[in-house]
C-alpha atoms as a PDB file:
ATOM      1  CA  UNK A   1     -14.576   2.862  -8.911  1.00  0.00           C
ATOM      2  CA  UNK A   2     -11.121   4.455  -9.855  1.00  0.00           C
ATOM      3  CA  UNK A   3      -8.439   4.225  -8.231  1.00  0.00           C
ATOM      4  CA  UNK A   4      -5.155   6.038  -7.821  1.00  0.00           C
ATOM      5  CA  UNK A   5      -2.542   4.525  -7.370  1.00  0.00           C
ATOM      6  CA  UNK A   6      -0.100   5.508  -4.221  1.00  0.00           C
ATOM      7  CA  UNK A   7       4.042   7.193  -5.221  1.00  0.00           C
ATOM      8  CA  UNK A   8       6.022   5.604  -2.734  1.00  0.00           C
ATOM      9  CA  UNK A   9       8.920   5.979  -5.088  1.00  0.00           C
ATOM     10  CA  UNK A  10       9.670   8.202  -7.757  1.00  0.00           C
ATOM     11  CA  UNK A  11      11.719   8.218 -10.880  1.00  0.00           C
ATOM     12  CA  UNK A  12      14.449   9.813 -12.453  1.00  0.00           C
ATOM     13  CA  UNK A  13      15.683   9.584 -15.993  1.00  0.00           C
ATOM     14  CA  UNK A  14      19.508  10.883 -16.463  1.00  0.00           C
ATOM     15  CA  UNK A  15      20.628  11.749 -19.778  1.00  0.00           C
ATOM     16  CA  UNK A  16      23.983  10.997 -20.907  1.00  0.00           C
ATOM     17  CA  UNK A  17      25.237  14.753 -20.323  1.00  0.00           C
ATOM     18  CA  UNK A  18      24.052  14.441 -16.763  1.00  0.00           C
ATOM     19  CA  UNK A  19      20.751  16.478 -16.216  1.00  0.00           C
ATOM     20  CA  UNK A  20      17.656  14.372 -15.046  1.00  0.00           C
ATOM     21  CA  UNK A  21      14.071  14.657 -15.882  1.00  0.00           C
ATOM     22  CA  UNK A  22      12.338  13.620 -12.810  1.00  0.00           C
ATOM     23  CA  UNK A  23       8.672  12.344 -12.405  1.00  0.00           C
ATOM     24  CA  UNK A  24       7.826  15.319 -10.612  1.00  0.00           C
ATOM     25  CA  UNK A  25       8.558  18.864 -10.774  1.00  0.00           C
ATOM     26  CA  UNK A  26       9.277  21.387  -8.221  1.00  0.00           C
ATOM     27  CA  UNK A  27       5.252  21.367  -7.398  1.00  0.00           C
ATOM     28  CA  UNK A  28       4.897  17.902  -7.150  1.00  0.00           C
ATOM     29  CA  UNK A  29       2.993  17.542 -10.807  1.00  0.00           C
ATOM     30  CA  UNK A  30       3.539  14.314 -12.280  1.00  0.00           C
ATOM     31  CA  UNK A  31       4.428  14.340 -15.227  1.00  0.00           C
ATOM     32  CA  UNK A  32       3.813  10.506 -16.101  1.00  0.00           C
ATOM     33  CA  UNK A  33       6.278   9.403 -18.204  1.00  0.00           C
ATOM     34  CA  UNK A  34       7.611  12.124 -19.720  1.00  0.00           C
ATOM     35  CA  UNK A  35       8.088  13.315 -22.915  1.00  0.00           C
ATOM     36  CA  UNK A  36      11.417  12.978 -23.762  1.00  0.00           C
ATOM     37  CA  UNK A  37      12.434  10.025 -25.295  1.00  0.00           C
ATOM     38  CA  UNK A  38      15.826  10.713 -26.342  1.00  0.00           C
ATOM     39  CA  UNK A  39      19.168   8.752 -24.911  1.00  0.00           C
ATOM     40  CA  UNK A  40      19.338   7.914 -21.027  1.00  0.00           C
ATOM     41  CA  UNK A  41      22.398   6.938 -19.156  1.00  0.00           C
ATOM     42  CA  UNK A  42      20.261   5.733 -16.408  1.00  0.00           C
ATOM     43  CA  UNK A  43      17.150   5.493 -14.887  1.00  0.00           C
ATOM     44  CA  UNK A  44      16.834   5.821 -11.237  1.00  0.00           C
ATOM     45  CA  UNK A  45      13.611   5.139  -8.787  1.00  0.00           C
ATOM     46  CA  UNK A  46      13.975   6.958  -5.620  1.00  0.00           C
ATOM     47  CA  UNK A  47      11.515   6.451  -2.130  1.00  0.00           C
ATOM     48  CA  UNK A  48       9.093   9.660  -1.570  1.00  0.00           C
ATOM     49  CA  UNK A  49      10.388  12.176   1.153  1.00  0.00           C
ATOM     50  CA  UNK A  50       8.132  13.657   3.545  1.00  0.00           C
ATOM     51  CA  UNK A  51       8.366  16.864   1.605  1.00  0.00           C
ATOM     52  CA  UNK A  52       7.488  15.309  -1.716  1.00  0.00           C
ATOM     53  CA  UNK A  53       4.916  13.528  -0.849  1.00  0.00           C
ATOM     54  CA  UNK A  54       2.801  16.565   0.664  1.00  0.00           C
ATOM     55  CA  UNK A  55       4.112  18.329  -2.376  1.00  0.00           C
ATOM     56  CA  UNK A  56       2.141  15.362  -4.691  1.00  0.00           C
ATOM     57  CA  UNK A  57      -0.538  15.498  -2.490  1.00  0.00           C
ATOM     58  CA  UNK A  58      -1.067  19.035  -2.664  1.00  0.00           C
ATOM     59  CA  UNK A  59      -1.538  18.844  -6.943  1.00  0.00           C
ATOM     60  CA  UNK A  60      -4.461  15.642  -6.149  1.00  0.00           C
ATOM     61  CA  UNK A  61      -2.165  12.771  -6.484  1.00  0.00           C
ATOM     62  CA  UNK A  62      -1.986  10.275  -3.424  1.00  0.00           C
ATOM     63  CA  UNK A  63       1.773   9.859  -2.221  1.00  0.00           C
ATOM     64  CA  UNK A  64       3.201   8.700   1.183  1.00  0.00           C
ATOM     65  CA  UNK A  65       7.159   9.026   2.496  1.00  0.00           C
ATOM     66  CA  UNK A  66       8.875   5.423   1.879  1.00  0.00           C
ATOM     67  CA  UNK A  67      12.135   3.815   3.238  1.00  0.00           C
ATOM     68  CA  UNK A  68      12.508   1.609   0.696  1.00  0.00           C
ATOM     69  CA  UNK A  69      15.720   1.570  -0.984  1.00  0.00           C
ATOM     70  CA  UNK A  70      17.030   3.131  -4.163  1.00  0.00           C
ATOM     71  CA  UNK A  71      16.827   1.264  -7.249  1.00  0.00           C
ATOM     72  CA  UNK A  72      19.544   2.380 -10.094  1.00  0.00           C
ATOM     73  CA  UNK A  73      19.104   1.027 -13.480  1.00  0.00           C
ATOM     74  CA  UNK A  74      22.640   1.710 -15.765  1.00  0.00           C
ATOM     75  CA  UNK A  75      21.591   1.850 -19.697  1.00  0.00           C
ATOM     76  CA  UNK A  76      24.534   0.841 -21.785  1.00  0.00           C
ATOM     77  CA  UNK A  77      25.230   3.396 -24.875  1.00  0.00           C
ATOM     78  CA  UNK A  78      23.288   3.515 -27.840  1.00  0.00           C
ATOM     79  CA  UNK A  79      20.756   0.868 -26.087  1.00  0.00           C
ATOM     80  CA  UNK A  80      16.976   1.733 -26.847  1.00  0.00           C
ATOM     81  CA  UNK A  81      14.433   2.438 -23.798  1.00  0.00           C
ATOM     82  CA  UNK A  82      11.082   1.931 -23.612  1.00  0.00           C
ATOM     83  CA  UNK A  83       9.772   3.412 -20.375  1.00  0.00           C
ATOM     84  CA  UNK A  84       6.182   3.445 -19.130  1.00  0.00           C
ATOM     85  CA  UNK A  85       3.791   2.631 -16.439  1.00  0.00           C
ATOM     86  CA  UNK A  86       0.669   0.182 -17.465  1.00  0.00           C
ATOM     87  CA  UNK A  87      -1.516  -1.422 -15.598  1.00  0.00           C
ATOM     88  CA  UNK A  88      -4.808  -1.511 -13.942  1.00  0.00           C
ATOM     89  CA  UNK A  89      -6.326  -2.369 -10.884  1.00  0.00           C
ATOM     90  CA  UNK A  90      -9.419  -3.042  -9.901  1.00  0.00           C
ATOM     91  CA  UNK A  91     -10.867  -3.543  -6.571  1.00  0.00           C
ATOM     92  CA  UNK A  92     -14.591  -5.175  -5.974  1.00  0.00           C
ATOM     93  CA  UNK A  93     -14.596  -5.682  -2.681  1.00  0.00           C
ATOM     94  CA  UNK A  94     -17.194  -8.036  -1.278  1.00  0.00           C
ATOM     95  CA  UNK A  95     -18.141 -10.037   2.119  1.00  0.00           C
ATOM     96  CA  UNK A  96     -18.849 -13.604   2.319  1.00  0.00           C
ATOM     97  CA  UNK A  97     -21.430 -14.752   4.853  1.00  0.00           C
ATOM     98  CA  UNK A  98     -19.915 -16.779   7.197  1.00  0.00           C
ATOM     99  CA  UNK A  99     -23.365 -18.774   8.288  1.00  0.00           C
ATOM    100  CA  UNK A 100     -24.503 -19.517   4.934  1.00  0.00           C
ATOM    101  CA  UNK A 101     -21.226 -18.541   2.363  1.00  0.00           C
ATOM    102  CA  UNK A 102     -23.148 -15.894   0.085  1.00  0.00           C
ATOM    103  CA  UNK A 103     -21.645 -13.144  -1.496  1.00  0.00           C
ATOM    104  CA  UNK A 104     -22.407  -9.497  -1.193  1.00  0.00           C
ATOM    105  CA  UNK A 105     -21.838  -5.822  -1.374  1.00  0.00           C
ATOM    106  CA  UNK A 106     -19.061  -4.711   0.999  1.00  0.00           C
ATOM    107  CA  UNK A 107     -21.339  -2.062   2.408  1.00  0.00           C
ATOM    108  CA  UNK A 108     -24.055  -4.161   3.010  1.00  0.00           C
ATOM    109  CA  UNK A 109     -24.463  -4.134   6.982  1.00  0.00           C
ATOM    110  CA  UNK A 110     -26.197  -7.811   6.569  1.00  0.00           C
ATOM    111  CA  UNK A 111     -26.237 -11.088   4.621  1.00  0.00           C
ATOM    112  CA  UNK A 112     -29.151 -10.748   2.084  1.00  0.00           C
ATOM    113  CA  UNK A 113     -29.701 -14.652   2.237  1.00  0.00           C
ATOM    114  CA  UNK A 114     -29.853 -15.334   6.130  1.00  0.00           C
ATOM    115  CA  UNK A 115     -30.063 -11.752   7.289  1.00  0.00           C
ATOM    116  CA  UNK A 116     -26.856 -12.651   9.709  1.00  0.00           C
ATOM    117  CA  UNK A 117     -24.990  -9.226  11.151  1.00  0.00           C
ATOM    118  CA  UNK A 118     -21.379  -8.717  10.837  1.00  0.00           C
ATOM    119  CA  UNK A 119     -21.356  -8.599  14.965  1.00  0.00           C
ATOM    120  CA  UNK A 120     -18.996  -9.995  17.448  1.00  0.00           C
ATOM    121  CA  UNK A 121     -19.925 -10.987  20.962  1.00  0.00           C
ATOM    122  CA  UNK A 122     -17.630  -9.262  23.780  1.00  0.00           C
ATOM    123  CA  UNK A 123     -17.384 -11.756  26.843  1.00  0.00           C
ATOM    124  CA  UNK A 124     -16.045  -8.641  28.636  1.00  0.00           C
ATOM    125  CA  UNK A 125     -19.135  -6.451  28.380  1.00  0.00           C
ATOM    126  CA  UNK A 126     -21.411  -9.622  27.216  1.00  0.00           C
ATOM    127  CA  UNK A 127     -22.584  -7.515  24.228  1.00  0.00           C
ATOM    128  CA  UNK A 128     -22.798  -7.718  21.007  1.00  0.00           C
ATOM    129  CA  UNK A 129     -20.258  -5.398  18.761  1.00  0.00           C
ATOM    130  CA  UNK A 130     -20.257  -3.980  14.770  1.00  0.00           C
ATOM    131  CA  UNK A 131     -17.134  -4.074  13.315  1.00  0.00           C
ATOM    132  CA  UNK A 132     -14.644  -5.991  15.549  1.00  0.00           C
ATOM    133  CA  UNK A 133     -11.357  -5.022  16.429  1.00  0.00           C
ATOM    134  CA  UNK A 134      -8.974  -6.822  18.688  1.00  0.00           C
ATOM    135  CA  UNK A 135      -6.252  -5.930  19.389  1.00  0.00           C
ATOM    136  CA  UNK A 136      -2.652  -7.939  19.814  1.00  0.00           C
ATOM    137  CA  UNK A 137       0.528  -6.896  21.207  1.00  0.00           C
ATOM    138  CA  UNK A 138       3.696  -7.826  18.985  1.00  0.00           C
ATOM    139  CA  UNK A 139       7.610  -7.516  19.855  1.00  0.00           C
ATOM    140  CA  UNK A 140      10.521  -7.767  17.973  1.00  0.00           C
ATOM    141  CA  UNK A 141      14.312  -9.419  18.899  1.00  0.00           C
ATOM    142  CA  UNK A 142      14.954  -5.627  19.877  1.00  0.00           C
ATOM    143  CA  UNK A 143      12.407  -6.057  22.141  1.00  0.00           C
ATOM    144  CA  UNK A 144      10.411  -3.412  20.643  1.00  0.00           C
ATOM    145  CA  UNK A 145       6.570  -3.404  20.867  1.00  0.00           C
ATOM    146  CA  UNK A 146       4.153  -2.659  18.367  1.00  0.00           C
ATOM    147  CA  UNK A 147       0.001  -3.148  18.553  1.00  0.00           C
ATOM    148  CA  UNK A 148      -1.853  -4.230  15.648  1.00  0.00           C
ATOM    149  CA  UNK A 149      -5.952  -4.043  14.688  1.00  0.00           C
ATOM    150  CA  UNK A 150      -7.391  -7.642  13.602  1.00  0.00           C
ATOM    151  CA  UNK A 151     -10.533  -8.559  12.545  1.00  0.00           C
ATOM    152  CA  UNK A 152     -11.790 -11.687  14.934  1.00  0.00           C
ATOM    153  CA  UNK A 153     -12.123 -13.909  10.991  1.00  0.00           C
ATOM    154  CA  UNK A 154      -8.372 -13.115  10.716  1.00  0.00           C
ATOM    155  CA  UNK A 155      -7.588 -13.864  14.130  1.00  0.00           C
ATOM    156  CA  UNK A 156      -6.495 -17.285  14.173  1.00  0.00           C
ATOM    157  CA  UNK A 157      -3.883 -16.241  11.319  1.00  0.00           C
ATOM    158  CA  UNK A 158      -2.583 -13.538  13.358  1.00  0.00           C
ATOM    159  CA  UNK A 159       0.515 -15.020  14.053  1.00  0.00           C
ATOM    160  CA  UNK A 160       0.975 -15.209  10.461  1.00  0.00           C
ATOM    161  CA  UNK A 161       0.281 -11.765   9.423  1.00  0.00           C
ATOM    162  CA  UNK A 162       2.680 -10.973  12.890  1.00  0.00           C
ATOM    163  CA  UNK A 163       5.316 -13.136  10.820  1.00  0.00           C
ATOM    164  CA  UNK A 164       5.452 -11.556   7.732  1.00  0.00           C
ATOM    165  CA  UNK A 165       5.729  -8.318   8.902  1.00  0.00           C
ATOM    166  CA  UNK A 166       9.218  -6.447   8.080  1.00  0.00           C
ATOM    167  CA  UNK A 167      11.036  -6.350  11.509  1.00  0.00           C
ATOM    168  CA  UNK A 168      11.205  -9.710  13.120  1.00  0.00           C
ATOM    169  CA  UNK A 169       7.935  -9.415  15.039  1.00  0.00           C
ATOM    170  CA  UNK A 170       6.459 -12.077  17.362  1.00  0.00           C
ATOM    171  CA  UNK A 171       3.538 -12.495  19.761  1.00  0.00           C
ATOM    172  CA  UNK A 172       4.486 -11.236  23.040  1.00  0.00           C
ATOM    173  CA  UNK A 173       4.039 -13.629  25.768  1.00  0.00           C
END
Protein backbone atom coordinates (compact mmCIF):
# COMPACT_ATOMS: atom_id res chain seq x y z
CA UNK A 1 0.00 0.00 0.00
CA UNK A 2 1.73 3.43 -0.75
CA UNK A 3 1.90 5.91 1.18
CA UNK A 4 2.43 9.65 1.03
CA UNK A 5 4.00 11.13 3.19
CA UNK A 6 2.37 14.40 5.06
CA UNK A 7 4.44 18.43 4.41
CA UNK A 8 4.18 19.84 7.66
CA UNK A 9 7.23 21.85 6.81
CA UNK A 10 8.70 22.97 3.78
CA UNK A 11 12.08 23.91 2.49
CA UNK A 12 13.94 26.60 1.16
CA UNK A 13 17.34 26.65 -0.43
CA UNK A 14 19.02 30.35 -0.57
CA UNK A 15 21.73 30.92 -2.88
CA UNK A 16 24.55 33.02 -2.01
CA UNK A 17 23.13 36.12 -4.10
CA UNK A 18 19.96 35.85 -2.08
CA UNK A 19 17.07 34.31 -4.23
CA UNK A 20 15.56 30.96 -2.86
CA UNK A 21 14.33 27.96 -4.62
CA UNK A 22 11.57 26.74 -2.51
CA UNK A 23 10.01 23.16 -2.39
CA UNK A 24 6.97 24.43 -3.78
CA UNK A 25 5.96 26.82 -6.31
CA UNK A 26 3.29 29.33 -6.45
CA UNK A 27 0.71 26.21 -7.12
CA UNK A 28 1.81 24.19 -4.49
CA UNK A 29 3.82 21.56 -6.96
CA UNK A 30 6.58 19.99 -5.28
CA UNK A 31 9.25 20.02 -6.80
CA UNK A 32 11.24 17.33 -4.65
CA UNK A 33 14.51 18.28 -4.37
CA UNK A 34 15.17 20.42 -6.91
CA UNK A 35 17.34 20.65 -9.58
CA UNK A 36 19.76 23.01 -8.86
CA UNK A 37 22.67 21.96 -7.28
CA UNK A 38 24.84 24.85 -7.43
CA UNK A 39 26.20 26.94 -4.14
CA UNK A 40 23.67 27.58 -1.14
CA UNK A 41 24.15 30.05 1.60
CA UNK A 42 21.52 28.33 3.52
CA UNK A 43 18.94 26.01 3.71
CA UNK A 44 15.86 26.80 5.56
CA UNK A 45 12.70 24.39 6.59
CA UNK A 46 9.69 26.39 7.24
CA UNK A 47 6.04 24.95 8.99
CA UNK A 48 3.08 24.74 6.23
CA UNK A 49 0.57 27.76 6.36
CA UNK A 50 -2.99 27.24 6.03
CA UNK A 51 -2.75 28.62 2.54
CA UNK A 52 0.02 26.29 1.46
CA UNK A 53 -1.15 23.47 2.56
CA UNK A 54 -4.62 23.66 0.58
CA UNK A 55 -2.40 24.91 -2.17
CA UNK A 56 -0.34 21.21 -1.92
CA UNK A 57 -3.39 19.60 -1.49
CA UNK A 58 -5.01 20.95 -4.38
CA UNK A 59 -1.89 19.43 -6.94
CA UNK A 60 -2.57 15.57 -4.93
CA UNK A 61 0.02 15.90 -2.32
CA UNK A 62 -1.18 15.50 1.43
CA UNK A 63 -0.08 18.66 3.55
CA UNK A 64 -1.50 20.06 6.87
CA UNK A 65 -0.70 23.80 8.57
CA UNK A 66 2.13 23.21 11.39
CA UNK A 67 3.36 25.39 14.35
CA UNK A 68 6.41 23.95 14.58
CA UNK A 69 9.28 26.17 14.54
CA UNK A 70 11.69 27.28 11.86
CA UNK A 71 14.74 25.41 11.34
CA UNK A 72 17.76 27.53 9.60
CA UNK A 73 20.71 25.66 8.45
CA UNK A 74 23.89 28.37 7.60
CA UNK A 75 26.32 26.63 4.84
CA UNK A 76 29.78 28.03 5.20
CA UNK A 77 31.40 29.17 1.64
CA UNK A 78 32.66 26.92 -0.79
CA UNK A 79 31.21 23.90 1.50
CA UNK A 80 29.58 21.05 -0.70
CA UNK A 81 25.71 20.06 -0.14
CA UNK A 82 24.15 17.08 -0.63
CA UNK A 83 20.41 17.55 -0.18
CA UNK A 84 17.69 14.91 -0.50
CA UNK A 85 14.81 13.18 1.02
CA UNK A 86 15.11 9.10 1.32
CA UNK A 87 13.29 6.93 3.00
CA UNK A 88 10.46 4.57 3.10
CA UNK A 89 7.74 3.62 5.13
CA UNK A 90 5.77 0.96 5.31
CA UNK A 91 2.73 0.32 7.26
CA UNK A 92 1.14 -3.44 7.75
CA UNK A 93 -1.16 -2.92 10.10
CA UNK A 94 -2.50 -5.93 11.94
CA UNK A 95 -4.72 -6.92 15.19
CA UNK A 96 -3.71 -9.29 17.76
CA UNK A 97 -6.42 -11.39 19.38
CA UNK A 98 -6.61 -10.63 22.74
CA UNK A 99 -8.29 -14.23 23.88
CA UNK A 100 -5.97 -16.35 22.09
CA UNK A 101 -2.81 -13.78 20.78
CA UNK A 102 -3.13 -14.54 16.88
CA UNK A 103 -2.35 -12.27 14.32
CA UNK A 104 -4.50 -10.95 11.56
CA UNK A 105 -5.63 -8.63 8.87
CA UNK A 106 -6.56 -5.20 10.28
CA UNK A 107 -9.87 -5.37 8.48
CA UNK A 108 -10.77 -8.54 9.61
CA UNK A 109 -14.01 -7.91 11.86
CA UNK A 110 -12.99 -11.33 13.84
CA UNK A 111 -10.13 -13.52 15.11
CA UNK A 112 -9.76 -16.35 12.49
CA UNK A 113 -8.50 -18.78 15.33
CA UNK A 114 -11.26 -18.31 18.13
CA UNK A 115 -13.76 -16.36 16.09
CA UNK A 116 -13.66 -13.60 19.14
CA UNK A 117 -15.30 -9.96 18.00
CA UNK A 118 -13.51 -6.80 18.48
CA UNK A 119 -16.70 -5.73 20.87
CA UNK A 120 -16.86 -3.91 24.09
CA UNK A 121 -19.58 -4.33 26.66
CA UNK A 122 -21.34 -0.88 27.73
CA UNK A 123 -22.50 -1.22 31.50
CA UNK A 124 -24.53 1.92 30.64
CA UNK A 125 -26.77 0.44 27.95
CA UNK A 126 -25.65 -3.35 28.96
CA UNK A 127 -24.83 -3.95 25.25
CA UNK A 128 -22.39 -5.00 23.41
CA UNK A 129 -20.42 -2.26 21.08
CA UNK A 130 -17.97 -2.49 17.63
CA UNK A 131 -15.29 -0.32 17.74
CA UNK A 132 -14.97 1.28 21.23
CA UNK A 133 -14.45 4.69 22.00
CA UNK A 134 -14.25 6.27 25.39
CA UNK A 135 -13.84 9.14 25.93
CA UNK A 136 -11.55 11.17 28.74
CA UNK A 137 -11.51 14.66 29.72
CA UNK A 138 -7.87 16.25 30.01
CA UNK A 139 -6.75 19.84 31.44
CA UNK A 140 -3.79 21.65 31.35
CA UNK A 141 -1.95 24.14 34.24
CA UNK A 142 -3.98 26.86 32.18
CA UNK A 143 -6.77 25.09 33.12
CA UNK A 144 -7.72 24.45 29.66
CA UNK A 145 -9.77 21.34 28.67
CA UNK A 146 -9.36 19.14 25.92
CA UNK A 147 -11.32 15.51 25.18
CA UNK A 148 -9.55 12.73 23.71
CA UNK A 149 -10.90 9.22 21.80
CA UNK A 150 -9.25 5.93 23.41
CA UNK A 151 -9.59 2.61 22.55
CA UNK A 152 -10.70 0.55 25.95
CA UNK A 153 -6.92 -1.82 25.14
CA UNK A 154 -5.21 1.60 25.48
CA UNK A 155 -7.12 2.69 28.31
CA UNK A 156 -5.17 1.83 31.21
CA UNK A 157 -2.16 3.83 29.48
CA UNK A 158 -4.22 6.79 29.07
CA UNK A 159 -2.62 8.74 31.49
CA UNK A 160 0.43 8.15 29.61
CA UNK A 161 -0.57 9.11 26.22
CA UNK A 162 -2.38 12.32 28.41
CA UNK A 163 1.40 12.88 29.55
CA UNK A 164 3.16 13.06 26.56
CA UNK A 165 1.03 15.24 24.93
CA UNK A 166 2.57 18.87 24.06
CA UNK A 167 0.80 21.25 26.57
CA UNK A 168 1.07 20.04 30.09
CA UNK A 169 -2.12 17.97 30.06
CA UNK A 170 -3.48 15.94 33.01
CA UNK A 171 -6.57 13.90 33.91
CA UNK A 172 -9.14 16.12 35.21
CA UNK A 173 -10.43 15.18 38.50
Amino acid sequence: MPVQPIFRRFWIKVKPDGSALPQFDTTGKDHGCGEYEGPVAQILFYPVSPKLAELIKSQGDKAEQSHLKPLVFDIPPGEEVKFNRVGALRIDPIKVCGFCGAEFDFEERECPRCLAKLQWHCEKCDSLKEDPIIDSILVNKQKRFKKIRIVPALQKWAWKIAENMPGGWSFYD
